[in-house]
C-alpha atoms as a PDB file:
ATOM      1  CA  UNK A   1     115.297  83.979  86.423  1.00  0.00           C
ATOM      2  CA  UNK A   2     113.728  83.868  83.047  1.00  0.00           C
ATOM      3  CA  UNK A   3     110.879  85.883  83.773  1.00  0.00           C
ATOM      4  CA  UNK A   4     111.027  88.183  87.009  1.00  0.00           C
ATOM      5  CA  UNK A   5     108.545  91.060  88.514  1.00  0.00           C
ATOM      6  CA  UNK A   6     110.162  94.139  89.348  1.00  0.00           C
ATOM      7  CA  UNK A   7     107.598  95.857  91.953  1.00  0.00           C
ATOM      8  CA  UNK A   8     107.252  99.894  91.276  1.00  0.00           C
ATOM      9  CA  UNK A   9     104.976 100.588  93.399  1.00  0.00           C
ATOM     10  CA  UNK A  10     105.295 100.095  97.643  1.00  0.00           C
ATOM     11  CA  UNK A  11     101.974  97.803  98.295  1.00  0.00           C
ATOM     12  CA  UNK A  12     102.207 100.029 101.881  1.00  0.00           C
ATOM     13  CA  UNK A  13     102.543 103.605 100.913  1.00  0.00           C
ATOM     14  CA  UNK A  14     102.108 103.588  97.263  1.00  0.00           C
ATOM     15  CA  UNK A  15     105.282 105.073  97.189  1.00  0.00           C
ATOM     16  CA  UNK A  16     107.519 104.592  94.130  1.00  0.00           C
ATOM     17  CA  UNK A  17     110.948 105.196  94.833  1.00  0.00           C
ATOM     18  CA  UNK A  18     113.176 102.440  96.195  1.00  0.00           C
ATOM     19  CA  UNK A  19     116.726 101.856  97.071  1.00  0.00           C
ATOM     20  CA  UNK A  20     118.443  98.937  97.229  1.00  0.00           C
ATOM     21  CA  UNK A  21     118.756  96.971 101.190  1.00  0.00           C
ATOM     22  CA  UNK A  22     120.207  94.145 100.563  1.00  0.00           C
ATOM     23  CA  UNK A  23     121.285  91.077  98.598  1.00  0.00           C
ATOM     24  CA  UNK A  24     120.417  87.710  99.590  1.00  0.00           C
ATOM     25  CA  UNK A  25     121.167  83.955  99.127  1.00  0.00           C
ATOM     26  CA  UNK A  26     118.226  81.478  98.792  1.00  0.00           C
ATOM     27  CA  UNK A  27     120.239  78.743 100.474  1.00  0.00           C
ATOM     28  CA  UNK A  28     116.914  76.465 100.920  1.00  0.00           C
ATOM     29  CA  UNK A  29     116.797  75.132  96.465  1.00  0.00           C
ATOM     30  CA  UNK A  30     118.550  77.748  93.800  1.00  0.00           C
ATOM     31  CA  UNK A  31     121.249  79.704  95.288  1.00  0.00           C
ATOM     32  CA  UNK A  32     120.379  82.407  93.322  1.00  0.00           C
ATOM     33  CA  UNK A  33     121.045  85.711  94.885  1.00  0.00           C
ATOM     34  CA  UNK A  34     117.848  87.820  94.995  1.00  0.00           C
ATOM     35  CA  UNK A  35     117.832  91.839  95.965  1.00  0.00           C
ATOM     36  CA  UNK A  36     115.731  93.467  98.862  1.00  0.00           C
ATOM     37  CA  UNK A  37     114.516  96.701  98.190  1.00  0.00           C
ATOM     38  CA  UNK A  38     113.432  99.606 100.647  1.00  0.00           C
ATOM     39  CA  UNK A  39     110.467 101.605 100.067  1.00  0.00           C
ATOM     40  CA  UNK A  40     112.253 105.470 100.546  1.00  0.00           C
ATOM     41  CA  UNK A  41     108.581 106.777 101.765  1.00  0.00           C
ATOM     42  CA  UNK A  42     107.380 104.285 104.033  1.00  0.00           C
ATOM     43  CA  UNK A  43     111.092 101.563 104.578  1.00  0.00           C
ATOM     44  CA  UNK A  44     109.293  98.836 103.627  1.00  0.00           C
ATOM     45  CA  UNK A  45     111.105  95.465 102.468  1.00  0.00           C
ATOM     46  CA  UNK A  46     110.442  94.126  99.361  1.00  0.00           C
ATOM     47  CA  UNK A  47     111.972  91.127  97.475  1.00  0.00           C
ATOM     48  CA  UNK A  48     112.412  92.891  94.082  1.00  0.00           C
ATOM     49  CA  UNK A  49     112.612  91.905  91.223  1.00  0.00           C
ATOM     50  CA  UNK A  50     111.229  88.488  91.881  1.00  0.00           C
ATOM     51  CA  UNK A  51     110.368  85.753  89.966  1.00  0.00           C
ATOM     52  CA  UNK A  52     106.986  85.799  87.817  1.00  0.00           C
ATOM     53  CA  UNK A  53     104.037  84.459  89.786  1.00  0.00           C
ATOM     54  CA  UNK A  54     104.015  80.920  87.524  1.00  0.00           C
ATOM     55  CA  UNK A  55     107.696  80.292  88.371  1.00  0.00           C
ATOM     56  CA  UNK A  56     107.814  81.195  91.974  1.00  0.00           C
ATOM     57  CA  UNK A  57     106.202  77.343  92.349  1.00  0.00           C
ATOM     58  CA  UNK A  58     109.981  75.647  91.775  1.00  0.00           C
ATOM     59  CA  UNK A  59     111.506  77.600  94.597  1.00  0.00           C
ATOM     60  CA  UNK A  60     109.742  75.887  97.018  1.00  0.00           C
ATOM     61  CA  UNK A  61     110.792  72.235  95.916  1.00  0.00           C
ATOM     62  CA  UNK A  62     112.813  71.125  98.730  1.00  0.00           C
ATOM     63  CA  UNK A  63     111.902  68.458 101.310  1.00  0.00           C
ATOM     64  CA  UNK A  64     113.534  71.040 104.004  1.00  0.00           C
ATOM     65  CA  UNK A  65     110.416  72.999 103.244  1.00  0.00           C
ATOM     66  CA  UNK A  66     108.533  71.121 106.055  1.00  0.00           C
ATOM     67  CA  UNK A  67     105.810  72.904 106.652  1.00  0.00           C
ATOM     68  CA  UNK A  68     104.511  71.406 103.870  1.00  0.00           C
ATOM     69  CA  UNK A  69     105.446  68.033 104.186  1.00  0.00           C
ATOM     70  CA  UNK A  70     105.399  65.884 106.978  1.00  0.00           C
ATOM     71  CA  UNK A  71     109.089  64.006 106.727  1.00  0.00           C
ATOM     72  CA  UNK A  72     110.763  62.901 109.477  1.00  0.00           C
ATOM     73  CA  UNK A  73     113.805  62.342 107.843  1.00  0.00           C
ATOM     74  CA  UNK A  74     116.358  64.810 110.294  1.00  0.00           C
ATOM     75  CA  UNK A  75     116.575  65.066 113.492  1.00  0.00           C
ATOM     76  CA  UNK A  76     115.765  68.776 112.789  1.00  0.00           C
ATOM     77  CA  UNK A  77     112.134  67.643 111.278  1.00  0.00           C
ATOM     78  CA  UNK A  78     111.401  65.626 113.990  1.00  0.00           C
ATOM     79  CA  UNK A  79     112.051  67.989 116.585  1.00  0.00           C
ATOM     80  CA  UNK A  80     109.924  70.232 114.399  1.00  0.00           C
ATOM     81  CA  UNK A  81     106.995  68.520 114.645  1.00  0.00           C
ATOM     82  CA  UNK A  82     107.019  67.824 118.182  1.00  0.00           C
ATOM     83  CA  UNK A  83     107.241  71.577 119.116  1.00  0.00           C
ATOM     84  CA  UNK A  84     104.600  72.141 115.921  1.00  0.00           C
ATOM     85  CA  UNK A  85     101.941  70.302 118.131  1.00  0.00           C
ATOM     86  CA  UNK A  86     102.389  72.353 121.088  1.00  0.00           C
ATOM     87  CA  UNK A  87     102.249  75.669 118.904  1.00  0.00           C
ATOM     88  CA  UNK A  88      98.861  74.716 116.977  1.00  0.00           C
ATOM     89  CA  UNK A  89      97.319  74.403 120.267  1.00  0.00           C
ATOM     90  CA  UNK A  90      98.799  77.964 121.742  1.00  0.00           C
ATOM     91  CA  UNK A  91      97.630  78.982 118.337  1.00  0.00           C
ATOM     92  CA  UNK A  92      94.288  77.647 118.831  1.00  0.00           C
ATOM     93  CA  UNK A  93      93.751  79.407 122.052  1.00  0.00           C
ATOM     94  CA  UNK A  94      95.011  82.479 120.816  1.00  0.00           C
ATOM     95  CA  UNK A  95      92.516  82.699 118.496  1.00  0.00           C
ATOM     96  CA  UNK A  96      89.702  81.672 121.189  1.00  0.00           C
ATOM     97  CA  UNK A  97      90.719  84.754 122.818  1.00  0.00           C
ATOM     98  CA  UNK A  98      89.531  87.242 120.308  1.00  0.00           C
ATOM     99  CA  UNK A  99      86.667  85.079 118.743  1.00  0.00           C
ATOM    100  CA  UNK A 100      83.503  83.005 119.424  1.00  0.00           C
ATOM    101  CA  UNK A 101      83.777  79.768 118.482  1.00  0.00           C
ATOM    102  CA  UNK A 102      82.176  78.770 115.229  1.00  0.00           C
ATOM    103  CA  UNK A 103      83.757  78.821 112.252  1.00  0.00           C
ATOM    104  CA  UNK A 104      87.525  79.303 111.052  1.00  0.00           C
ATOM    105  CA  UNK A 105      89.105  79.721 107.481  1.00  0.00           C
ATOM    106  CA  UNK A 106      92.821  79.031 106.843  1.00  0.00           C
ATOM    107  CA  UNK A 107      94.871  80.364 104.704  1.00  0.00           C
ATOM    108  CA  UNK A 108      97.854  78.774 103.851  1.00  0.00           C
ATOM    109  CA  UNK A 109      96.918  75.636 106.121  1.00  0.00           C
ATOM    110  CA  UNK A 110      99.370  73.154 104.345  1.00  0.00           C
ATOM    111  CA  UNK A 111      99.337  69.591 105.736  1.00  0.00           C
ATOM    112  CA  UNK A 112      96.646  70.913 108.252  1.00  0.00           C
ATOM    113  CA  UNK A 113      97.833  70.488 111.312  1.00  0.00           C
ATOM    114  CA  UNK A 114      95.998  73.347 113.266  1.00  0.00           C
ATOM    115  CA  UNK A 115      92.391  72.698 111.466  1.00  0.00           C
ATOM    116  CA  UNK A 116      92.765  69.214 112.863  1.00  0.00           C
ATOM    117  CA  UNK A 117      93.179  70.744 116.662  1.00  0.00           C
ATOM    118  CA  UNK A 118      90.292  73.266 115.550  1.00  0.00           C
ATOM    119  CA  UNK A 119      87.926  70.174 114.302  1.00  0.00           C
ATOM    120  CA  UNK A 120      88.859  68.234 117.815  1.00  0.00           C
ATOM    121  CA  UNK A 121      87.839  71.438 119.703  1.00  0.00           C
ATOM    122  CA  UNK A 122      84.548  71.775 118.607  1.00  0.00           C
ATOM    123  CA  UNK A 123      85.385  74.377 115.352  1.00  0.00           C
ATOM    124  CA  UNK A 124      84.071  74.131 111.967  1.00  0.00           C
ATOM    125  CA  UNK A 125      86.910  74.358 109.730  1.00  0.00           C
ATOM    126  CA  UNK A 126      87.902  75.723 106.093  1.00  0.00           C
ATOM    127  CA  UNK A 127      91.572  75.424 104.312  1.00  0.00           C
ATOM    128  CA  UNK A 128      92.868  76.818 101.737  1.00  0.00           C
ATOM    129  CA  UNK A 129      96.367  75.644 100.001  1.00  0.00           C
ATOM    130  CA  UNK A 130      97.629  76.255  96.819  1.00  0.00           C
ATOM    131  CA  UNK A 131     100.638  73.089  97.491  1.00  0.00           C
ATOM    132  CA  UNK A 132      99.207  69.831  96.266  1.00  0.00           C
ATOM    133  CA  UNK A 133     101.333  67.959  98.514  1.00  0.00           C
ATOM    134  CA  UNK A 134     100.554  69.629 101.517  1.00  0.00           C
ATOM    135  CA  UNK A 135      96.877  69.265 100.538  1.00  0.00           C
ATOM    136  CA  UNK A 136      97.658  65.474  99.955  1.00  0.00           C
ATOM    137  CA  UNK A 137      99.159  65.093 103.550  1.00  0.00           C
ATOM    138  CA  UNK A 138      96.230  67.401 105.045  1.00  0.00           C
ATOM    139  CA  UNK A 139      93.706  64.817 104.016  1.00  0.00           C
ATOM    140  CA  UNK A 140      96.368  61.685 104.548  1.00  0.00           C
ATOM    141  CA  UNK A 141      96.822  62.583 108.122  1.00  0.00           C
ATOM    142  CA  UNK A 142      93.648  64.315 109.323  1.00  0.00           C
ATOM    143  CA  UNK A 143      91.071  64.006 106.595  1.00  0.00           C
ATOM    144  CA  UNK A 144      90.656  67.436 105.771  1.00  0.00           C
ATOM    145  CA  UNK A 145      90.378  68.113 102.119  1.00  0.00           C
ATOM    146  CA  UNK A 146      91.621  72.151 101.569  1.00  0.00           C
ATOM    147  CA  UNK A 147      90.481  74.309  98.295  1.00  0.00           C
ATOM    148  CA  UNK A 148      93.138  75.935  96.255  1.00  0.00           C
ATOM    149  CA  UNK A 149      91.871  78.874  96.433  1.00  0.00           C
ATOM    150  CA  UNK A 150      89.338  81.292  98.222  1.00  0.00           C
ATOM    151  CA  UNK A 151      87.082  81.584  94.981  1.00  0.00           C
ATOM    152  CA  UNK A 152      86.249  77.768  95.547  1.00  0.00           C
ATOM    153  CA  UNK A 153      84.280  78.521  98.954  1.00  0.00           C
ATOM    154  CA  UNK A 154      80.676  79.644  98.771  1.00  0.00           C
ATOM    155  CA  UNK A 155      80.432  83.311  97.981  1.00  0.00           C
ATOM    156  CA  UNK A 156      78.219  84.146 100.597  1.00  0.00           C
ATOM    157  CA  UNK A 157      80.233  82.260 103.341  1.00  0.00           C
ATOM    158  CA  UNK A 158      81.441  84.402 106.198  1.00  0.00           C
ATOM    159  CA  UNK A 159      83.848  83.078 109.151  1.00  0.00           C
ATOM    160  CA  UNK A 160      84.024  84.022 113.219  1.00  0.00           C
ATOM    161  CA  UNK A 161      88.050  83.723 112.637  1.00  0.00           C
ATOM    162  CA  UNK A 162      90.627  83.637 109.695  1.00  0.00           C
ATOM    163  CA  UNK A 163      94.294  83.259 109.985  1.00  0.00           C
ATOM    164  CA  UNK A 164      97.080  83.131 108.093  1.00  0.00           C
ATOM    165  CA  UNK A 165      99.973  81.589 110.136  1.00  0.00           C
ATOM    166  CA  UNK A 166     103.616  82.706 107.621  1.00  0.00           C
ATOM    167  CA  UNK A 167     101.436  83.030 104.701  1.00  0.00           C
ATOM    168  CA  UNK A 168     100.601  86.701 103.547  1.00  0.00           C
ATOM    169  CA  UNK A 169     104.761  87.141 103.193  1.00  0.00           C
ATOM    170  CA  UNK A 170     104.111  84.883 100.137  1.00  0.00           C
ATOM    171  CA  UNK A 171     101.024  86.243  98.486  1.00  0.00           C
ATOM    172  CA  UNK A 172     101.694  88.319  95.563  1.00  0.00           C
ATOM    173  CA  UNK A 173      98.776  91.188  95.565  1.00  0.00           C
ATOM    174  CA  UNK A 174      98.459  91.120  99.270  1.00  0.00           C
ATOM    175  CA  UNK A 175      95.848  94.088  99.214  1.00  0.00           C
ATOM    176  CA  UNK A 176      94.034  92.784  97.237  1.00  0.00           C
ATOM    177  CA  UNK A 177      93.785  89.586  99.213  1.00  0.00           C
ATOM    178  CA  UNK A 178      93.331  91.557 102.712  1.00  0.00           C
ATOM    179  CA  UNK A 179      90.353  93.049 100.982  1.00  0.00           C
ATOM    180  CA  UNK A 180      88.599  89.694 100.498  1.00  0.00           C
ATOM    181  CA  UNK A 181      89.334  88.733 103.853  1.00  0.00           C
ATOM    182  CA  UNK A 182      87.629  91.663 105.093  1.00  0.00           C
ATOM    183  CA  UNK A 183      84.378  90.856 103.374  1.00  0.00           C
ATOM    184  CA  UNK A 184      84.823  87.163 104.723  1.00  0.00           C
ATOM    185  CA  UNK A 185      84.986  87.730 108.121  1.00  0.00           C
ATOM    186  CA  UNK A 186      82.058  87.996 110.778  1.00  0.00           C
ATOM    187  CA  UNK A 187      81.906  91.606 112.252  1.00  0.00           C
ATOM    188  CA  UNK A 188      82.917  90.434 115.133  1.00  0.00           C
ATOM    189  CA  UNK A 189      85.853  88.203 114.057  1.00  0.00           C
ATOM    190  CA  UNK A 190      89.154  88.038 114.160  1.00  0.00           C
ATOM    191  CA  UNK A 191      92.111  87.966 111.428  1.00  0.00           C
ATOM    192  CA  UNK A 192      95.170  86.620 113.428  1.00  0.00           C
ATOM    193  CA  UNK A 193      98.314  87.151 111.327  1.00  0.00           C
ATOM    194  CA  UNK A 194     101.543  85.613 111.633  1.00  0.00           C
ATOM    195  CA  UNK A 195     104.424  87.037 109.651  1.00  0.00           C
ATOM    196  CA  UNK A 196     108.844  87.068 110.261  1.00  0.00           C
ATOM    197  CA  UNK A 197     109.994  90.504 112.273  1.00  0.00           C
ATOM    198  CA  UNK A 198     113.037  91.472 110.321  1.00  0.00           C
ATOM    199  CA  UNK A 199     113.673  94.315 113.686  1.00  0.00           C
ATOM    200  CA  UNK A 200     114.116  90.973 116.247  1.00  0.00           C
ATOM    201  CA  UNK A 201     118.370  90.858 117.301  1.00  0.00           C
ATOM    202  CA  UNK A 202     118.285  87.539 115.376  1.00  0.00           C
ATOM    203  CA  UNK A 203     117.272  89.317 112.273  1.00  0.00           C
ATOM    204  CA  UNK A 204     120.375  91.937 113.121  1.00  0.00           C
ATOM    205  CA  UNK A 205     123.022  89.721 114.025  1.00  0.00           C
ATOM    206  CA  UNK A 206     122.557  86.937 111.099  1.00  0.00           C
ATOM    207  CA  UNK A 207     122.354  90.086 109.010  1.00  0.00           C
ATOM    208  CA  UNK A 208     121.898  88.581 105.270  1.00  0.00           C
ATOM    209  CA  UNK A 209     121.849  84.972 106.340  1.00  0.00           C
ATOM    210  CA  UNK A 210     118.795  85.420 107.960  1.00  0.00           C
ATOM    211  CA  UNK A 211     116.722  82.537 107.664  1.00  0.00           C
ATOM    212  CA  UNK A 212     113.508  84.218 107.717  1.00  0.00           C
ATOM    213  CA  UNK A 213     114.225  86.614 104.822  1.00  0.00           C
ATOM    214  CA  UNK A 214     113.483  82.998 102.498  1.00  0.00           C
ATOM    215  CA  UNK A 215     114.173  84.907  98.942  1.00  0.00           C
ATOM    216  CA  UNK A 216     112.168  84.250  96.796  1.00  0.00           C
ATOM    217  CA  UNK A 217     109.468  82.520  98.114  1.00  0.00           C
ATOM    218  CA  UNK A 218     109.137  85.589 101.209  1.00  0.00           C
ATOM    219  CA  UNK A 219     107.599  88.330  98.465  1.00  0.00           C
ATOM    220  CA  UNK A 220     107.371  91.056 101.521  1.00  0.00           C
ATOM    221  CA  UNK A 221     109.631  91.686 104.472  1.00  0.00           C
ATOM    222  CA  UNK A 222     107.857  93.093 107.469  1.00  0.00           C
ATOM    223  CA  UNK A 223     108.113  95.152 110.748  1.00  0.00           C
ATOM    224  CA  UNK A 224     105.347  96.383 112.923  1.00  0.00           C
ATOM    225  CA  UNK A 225     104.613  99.623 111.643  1.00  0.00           C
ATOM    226  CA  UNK A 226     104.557  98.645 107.417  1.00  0.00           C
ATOM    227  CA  UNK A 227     101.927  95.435 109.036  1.00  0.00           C
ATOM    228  CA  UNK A 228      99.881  97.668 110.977  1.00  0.00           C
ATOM    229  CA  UNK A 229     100.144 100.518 108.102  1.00  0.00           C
ATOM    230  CA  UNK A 230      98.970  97.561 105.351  1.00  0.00           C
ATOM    231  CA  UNK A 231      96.322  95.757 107.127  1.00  0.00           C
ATOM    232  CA  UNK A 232      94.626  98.808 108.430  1.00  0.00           C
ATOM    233  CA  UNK A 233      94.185 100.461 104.825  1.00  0.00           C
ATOM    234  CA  UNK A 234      92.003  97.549 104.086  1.00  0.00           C
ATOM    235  CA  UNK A 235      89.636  98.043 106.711  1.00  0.00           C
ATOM    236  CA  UNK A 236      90.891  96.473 109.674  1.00  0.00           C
ATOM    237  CA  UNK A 237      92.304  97.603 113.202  1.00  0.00           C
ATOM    238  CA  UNK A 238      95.229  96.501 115.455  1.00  0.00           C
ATOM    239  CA  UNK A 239      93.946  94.348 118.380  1.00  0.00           C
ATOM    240  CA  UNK A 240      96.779  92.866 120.107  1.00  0.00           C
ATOM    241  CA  UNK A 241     100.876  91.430 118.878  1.00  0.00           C
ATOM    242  CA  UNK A 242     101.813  88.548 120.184  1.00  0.00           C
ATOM    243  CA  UNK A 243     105.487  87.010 120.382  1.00  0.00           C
ATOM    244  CA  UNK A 244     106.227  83.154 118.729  1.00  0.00           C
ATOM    245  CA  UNK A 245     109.204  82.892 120.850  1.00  0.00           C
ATOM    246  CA  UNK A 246     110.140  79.123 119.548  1.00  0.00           C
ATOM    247  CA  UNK A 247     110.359  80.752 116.163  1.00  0.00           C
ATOM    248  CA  UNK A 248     113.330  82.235 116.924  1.00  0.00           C
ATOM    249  CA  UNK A 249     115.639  79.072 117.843  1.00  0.00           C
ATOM    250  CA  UNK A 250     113.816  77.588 114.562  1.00  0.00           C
ATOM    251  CA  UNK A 251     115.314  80.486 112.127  1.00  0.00           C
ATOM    252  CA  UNK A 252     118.591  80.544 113.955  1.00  0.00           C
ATOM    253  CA  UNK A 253     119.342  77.107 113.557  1.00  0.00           C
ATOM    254  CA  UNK A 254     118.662  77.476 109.719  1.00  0.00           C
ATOM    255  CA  UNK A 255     120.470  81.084 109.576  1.00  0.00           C
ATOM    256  CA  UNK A 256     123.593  78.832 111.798  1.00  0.00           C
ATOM    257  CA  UNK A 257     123.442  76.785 108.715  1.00  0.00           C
ATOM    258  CA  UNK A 258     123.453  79.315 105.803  1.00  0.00           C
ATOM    259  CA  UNK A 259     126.129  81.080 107.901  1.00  0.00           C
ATOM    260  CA  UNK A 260     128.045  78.370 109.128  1.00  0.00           C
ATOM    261  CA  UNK A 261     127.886  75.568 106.852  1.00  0.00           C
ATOM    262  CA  UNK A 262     126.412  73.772 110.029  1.00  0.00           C
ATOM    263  CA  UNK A 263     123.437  74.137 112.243  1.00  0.00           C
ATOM    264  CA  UNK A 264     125.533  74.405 115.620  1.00  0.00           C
ATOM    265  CA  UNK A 265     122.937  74.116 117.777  1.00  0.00           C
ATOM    266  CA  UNK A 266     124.200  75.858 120.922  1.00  0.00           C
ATOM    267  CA  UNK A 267     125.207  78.790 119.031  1.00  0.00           C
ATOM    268  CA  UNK A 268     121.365  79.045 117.959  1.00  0.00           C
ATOM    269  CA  UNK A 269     119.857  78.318 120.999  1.00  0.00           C
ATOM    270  CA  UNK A 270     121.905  81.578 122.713  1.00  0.00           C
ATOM    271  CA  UNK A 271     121.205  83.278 119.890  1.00  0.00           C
ATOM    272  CA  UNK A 272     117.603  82.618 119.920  1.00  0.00           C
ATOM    273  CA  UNK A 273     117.591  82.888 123.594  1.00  0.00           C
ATOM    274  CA  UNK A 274     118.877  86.211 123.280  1.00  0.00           C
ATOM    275  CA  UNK A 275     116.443  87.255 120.751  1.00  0.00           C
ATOM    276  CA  UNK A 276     113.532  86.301 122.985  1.00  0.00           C
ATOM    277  CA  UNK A 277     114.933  88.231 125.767  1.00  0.00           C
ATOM    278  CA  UNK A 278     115.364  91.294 123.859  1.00  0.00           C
ATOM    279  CA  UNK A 279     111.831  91.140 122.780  1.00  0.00           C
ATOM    280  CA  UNK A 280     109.729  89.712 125.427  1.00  0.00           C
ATOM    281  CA  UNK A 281     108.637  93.450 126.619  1.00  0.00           C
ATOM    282  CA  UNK A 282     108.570  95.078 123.505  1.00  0.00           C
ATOM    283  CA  UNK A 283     106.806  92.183 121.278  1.00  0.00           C
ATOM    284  CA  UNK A 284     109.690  92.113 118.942  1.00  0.00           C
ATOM    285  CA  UNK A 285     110.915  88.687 118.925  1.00  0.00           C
ATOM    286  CA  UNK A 286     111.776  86.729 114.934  1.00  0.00           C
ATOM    287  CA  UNK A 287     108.273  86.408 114.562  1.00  0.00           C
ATOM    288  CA  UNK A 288     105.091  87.755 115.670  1.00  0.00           C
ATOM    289  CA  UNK A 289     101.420  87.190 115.478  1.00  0.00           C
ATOM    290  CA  UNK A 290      99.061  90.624 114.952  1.00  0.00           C
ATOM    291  CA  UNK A 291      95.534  90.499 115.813  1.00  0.00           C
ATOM    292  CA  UNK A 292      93.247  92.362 113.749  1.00  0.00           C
ATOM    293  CA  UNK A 293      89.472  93.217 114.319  1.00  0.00           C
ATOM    294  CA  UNK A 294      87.056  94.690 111.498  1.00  0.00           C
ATOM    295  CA  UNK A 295      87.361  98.670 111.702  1.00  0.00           C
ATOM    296  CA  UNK A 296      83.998 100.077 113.029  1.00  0.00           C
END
């Protein structure tokens, strides 16, 4: 890294003693190692030091980054996006269940997928991405043209729902940017959240070739007490967790691959299988989705 950000201060906590967690591989464009940190007051994970905020842009330049593309290249992309149209519908309805419909920012919506399945459900919808080419294929495929940033949206504008679906593990002054979401969002809104669990039994057993810990691009590692703990300091208050069980045969597949040298797709699917089990009671699968209200 030429330039790198070493975090002294726990975003959580405000803590400011660390010790080192782990080191890990980003397998997806540099392999460069990269070092996890533990806050000592609060344990949460932190990808530190990092690269500076103007070079973190080049470690997402990889066609395997598919969210924000929409190749069809593998049989691994396709299969993604058949399986991503069945979760931006569960994703719409999950948000129908804590808010009336009206209006919805996303953050993070790259190629737009679930704004599209808002739009055809009677929402009006609002993007924001920072990734020119995911904002090229959101207006490509569905017509939706996204602002790069939250400043570019009326001032005054105020939204029934916001969610971020794997996007606040990216966001380098994430209080800061909770903050302003709280001010954007109706009093009766909801903020659904969707972040990696690094306590699911994937997460254990892949150990440092977890898929979901993405160094460097993944800026925060969470579990559900340093999520709750962040988002309720800025004003919020915990409504519900919710499990994304197919994310966990997604990341073991990759985390197969980092370990393996090859995807091996039974391995993943008992792996993920197992995960899901393990988590189904306890909402602690490879990812989850937190539900937040506005604090009375």
């Amino acid at each position: 890294m030429e330039h790198s950000v070493t975090i002294d201060k726990c975003p959580v906590c405000k803590g400011d003693s660390f010790s080192e967690h782990s080191v890990v591989n980003d397998h997806m464009v540099s392999q460069e190692d990269f070092q996890i940190v533990q806050c000592n007051q609060c344990s949460f994970l932190i990808t530190s030091p990092r690269p500076a905020d103007s070079e973190l842009g080049r470690y997402y330049e990889s066609e395997d980054y598919i969210s924000h593309s929409n190749t069809k290249k593998s049989l691994f992309s396709r299969a993604y996006q058949i399986v991503r149209n069945k979760a931006v519908r569960d994703k719409r309805k999950w948000v129908e269940q804590h808010a009336r419909k009206g209006s919805i920012l996303d953050m993070g919506c790259g190629t737009g997928h679930f704004l599209n399945e808002c739009s055809e459900n009677g929402w009006d919808i609002y993007g924001v991405e920072v990734r020119e080419v995911a904002r090229a294929n959101a207006k490509t495929e569905h017509g939706i043209e996204p602002v790069v940033s939250l400043d570019e949206l009326n001032s005054g504008a105020k939204f029934d729902a916001i969610t971020m679906w794997h996007v606040l593990e990216h966001l380098p002054n994430i209080n800061d940017q909770l903050a302003q979401l709280n001010a954007r969002l109706n009093e009766n809104g909801a903020l659904l959240i969707a972040v990696p669990n690094h306590e699911s039994l994937d997460a254990k057993h892949y150990g440092v070739h977890w898929a979901a810990w993405d160094v460097p691009i993944h800026l925060w590692h969470f579990s559900k007490k340093t999520m709750k703990s962040l988002v309720e300091q800025n004003g919020f208050e915990l409504a519900e967790v919710k499990n994304m069980a197919f994310d966990s045969f997604y990341v073991s597949l990759l985390s197969e691959k980092y370990k393996m040298g090859s995807m091996r797709p039974i391995h993943a699917f008992f792996t993920g299988l197992r995960s899901n089990l393990a988590g189904r009671g306890s909402k602690n699968m490879s990812s989850l989705v937190y539900v937040f209200k506005k604090a009375l």
